[in-house]
Protein backbone atom coordinates (compact mmCIF):
# COMPACT_ATOMS: atom_id res chain seq x y z
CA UNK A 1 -153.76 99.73 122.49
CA UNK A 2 -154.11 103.20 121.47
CA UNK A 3 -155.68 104.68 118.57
CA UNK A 4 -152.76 105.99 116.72
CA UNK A 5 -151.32 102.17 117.12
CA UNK A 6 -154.66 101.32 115.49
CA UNK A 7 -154.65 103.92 112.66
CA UNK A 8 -150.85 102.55 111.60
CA UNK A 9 -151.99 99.18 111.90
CA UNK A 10 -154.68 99.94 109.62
CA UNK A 11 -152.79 101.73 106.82
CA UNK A 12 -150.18 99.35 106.79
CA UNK A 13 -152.40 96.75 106.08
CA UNK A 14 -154.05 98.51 103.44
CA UNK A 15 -150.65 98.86 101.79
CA UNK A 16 -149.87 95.33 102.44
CA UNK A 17 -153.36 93.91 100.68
CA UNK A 18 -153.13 96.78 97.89
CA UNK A 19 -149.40 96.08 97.06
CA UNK A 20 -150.58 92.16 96.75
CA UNK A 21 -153.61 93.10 95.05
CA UNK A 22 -150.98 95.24 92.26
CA UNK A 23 -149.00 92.35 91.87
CA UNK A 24 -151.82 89.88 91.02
CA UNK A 25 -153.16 92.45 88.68
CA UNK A 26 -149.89 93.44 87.31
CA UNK A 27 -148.92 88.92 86.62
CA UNK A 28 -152.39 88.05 85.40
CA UNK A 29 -152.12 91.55 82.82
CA UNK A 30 -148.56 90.40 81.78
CA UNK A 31 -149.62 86.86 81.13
CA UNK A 32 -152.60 87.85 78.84
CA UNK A 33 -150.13 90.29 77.80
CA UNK A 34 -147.58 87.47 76.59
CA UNK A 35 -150.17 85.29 75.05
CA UNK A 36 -151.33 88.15 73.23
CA UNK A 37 -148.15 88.79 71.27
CA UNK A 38 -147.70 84.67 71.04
CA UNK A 39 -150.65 84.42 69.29
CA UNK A 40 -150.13 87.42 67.31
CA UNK A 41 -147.09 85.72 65.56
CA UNK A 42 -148.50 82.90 65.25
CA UNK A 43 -151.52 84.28 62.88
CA UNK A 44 -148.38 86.26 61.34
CA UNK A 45 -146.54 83.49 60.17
CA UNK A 46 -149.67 81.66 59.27
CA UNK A 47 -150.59 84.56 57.15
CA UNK A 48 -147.13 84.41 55.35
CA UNK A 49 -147.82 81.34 54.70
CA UNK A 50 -150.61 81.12 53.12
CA UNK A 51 -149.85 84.43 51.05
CA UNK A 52 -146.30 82.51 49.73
CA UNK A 53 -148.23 79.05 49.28
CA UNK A 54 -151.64 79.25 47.16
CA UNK A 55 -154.84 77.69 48.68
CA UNK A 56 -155.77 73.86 47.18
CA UNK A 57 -158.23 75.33 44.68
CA UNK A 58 -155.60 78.21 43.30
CA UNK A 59 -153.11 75.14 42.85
CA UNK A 60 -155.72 72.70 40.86
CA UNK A 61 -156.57 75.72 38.54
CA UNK A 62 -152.68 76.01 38.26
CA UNK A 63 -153.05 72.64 37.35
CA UNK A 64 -155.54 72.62 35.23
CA UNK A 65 -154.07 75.84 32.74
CA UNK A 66 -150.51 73.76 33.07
CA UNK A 67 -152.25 70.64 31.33
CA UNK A 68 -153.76 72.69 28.80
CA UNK A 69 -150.61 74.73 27.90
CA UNK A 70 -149.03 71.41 27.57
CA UNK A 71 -151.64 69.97 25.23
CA UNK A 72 -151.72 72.85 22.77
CA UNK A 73 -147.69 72.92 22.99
CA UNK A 74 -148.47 69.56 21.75
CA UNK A 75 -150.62 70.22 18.91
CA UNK A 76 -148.27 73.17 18.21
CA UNK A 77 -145.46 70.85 17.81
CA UNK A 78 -147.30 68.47 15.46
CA UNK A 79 -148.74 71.52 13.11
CA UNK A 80 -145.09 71.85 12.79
CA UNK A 81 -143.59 68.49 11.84
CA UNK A 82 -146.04 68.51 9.25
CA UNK A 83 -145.16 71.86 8.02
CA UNK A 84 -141.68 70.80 7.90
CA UNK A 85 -142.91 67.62 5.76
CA UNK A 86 -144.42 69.81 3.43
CA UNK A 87 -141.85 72.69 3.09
CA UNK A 88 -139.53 69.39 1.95
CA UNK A 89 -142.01 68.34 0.28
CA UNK A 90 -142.19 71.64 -1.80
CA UNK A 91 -138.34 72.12 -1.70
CA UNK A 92 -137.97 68.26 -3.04
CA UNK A 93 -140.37 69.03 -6.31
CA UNK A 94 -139.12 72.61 -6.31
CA UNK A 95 -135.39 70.89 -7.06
CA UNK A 96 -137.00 68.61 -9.88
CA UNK A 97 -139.05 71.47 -11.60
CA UNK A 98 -135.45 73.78 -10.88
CA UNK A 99 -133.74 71.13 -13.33
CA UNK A 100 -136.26 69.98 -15.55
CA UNK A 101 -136.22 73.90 -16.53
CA UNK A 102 -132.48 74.11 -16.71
CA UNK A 103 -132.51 71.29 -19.20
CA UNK A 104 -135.46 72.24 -21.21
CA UNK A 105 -133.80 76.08 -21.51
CA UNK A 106 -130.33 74.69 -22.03
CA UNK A 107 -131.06 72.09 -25.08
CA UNK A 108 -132.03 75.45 -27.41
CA UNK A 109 -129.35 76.75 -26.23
CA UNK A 110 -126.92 74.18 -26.70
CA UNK A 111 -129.02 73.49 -29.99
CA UNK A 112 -128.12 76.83 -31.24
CA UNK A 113 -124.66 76.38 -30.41
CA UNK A 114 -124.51 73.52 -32.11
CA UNK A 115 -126.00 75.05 -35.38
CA UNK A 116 -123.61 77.64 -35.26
CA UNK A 117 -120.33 75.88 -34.72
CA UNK A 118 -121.60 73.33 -37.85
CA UNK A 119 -122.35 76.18 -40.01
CA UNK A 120 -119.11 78.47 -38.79
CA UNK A 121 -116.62 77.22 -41.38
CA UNK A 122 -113.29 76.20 -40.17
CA UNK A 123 -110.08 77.52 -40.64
CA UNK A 124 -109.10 76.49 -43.67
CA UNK A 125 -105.40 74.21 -43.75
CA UNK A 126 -102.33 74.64 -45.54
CA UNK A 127 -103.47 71.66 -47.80
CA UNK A 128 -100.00 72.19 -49.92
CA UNK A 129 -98.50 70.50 -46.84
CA UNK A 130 -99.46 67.30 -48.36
CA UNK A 131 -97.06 66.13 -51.24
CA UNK A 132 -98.48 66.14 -54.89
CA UNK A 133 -100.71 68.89 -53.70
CA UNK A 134 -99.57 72.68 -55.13
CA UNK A 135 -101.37 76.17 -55.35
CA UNK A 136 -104.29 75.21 -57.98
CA UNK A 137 -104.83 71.76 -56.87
CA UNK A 138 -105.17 73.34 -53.83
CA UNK A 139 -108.03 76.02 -55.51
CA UNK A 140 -109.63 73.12 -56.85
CA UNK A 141 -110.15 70.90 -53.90
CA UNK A 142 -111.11 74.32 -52.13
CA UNK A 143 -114.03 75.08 -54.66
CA UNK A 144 -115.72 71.51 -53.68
CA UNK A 145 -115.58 72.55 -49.97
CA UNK A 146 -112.38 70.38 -48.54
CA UNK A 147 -110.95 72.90 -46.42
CA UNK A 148 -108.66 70.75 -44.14
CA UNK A 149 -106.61 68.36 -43.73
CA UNK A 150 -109.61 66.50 -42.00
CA UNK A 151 -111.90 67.17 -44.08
CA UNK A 152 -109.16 65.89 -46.87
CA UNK A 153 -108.58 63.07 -45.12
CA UNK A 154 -112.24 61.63 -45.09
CA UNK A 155 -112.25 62.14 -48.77
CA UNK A 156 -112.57 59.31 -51.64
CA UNK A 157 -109.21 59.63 -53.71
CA UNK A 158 -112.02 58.97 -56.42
CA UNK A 159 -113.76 61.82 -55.78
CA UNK A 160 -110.82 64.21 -55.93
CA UNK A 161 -109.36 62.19 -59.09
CA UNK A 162 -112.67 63.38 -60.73
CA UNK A 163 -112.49 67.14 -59.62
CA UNK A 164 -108.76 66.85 -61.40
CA UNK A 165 -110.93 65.64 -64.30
CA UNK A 166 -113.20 68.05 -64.31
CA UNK A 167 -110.69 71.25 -63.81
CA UNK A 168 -109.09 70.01 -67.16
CA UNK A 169 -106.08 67.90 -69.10
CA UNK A 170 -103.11 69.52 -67.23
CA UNK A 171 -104.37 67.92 -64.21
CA UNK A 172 -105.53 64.51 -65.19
CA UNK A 173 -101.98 63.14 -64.87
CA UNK A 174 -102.08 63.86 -60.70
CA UNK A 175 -102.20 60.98 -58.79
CA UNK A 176 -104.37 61.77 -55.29
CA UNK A 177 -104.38 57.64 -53.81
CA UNK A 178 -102.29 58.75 -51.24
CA UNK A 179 -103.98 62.45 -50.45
CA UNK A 180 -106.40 61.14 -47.82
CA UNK A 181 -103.35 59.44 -46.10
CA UNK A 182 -101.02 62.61 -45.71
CA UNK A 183 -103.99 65.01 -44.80
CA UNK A 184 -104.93 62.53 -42.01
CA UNK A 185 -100.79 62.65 -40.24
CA UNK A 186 -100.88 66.36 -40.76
CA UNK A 187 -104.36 66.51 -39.20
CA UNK A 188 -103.01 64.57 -36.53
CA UNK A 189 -99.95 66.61 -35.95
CA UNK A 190 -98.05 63.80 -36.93
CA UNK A 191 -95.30 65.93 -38.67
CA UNK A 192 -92.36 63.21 -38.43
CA UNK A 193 -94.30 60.66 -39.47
CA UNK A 194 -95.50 62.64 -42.64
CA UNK A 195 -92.10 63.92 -43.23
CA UNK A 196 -90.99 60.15 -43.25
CA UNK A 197 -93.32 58.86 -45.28
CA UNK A 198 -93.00 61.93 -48.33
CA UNK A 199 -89.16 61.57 -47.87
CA UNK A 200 -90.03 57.43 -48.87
CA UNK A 201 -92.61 57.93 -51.59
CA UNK A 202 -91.60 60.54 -53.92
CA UNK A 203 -94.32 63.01 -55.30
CA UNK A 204 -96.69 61.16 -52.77
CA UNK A 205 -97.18 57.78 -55.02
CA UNK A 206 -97.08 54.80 -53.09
């Protein structure tokens, strides 16, 4: 065998054992290669993890502040039932002193009202209505403060027989025993009834 033969031989060889050498090289680099980025997202995803979920000690102190918000919403919640119970409290004895005040300011009030409609004198009546009754009879009874046919009507026949008396002779004849009687229809608006009865009893003698 020649040398040239040799020298091929050789080289080819080399080729051979560098091309298989490569390819080991170039397998075992592309498995550490692989594992590499397998292990890279797996310490990725761990990491997302545990940055989305808090670590055992972050969740008891979680926890912990939850319980204590929850006790003072508590205590909160009882402060205010009892302010409630006193603001009805308050609202309940605010009502009672409201109308005990109303009352106690309306009876001088109503007092005074009263005082004035006793002493405002009423409207005098058309006391003439009644029969036996003319223009100075009329005066008279006027003078000793019978204004109206009510007023005439609560009267004593006695008591106007005497104020006849008093106002002199021409008047003593007058007969007022049925006075009261008329003054109480006409008070009462009982106009028929008081027609009926003078148109019965003439000059108003029963």
């Amino acid at each position: 065998m020649c040398l040239t033969t040799l020298f091929w031989l050789a080289l080819l060889g080399a080729f051979l054992l560098g091309l298989l050498l490569g390819w080991w090289i170039w397998g075992n680099f592309k498995s550490m290669l692989t594992r590499a980025y397998s292990e890279r997202d797996d310490y990725k995803s761990k990491y997302e993890r545990l940055r989305k979920e808090p670590s055992s000690k972050d969740t008891s102190d979680w926890k912990s502040k939850y319980e204590s918000m929850k006790r003072d919403h508590a205590g909160c919640l009882a402060k205010l039932s009892d302010c409630n119970s006193k603001v009805e409290s308050l609202q309940r004895e605010h009502a009672k002193c409201s109308t005990k005040t109303v009352v106690a300011a309306a009876a001088p009030v109503a007092a005074v009202a009263s005082s004035f409609a006793a002493a405002k004198p009423s409207k005098p009546d058309d006391l003439k209505k009644v029969e036996g009754i003319g223009p100075k009879i009329e005066e008279i009874i006027n003078k000793n403060g019978v204004k109206t046919w009510a007023q005439l009507a609560k009267t004593d026949p006695a008591d106007i027989k005497k104020w006849l008396d008093e106002a002199g002779p021409r008047f003593k004849m007058h007969k007022p025993g049925s006075w009261p009687k008329q003054a109480g229809m006409a008070a009462e608006g009982k106009w028929d009834e008081l027609e009926k009865w003078q148109g019965a009893h003439k000059g108003g003698v029963e």
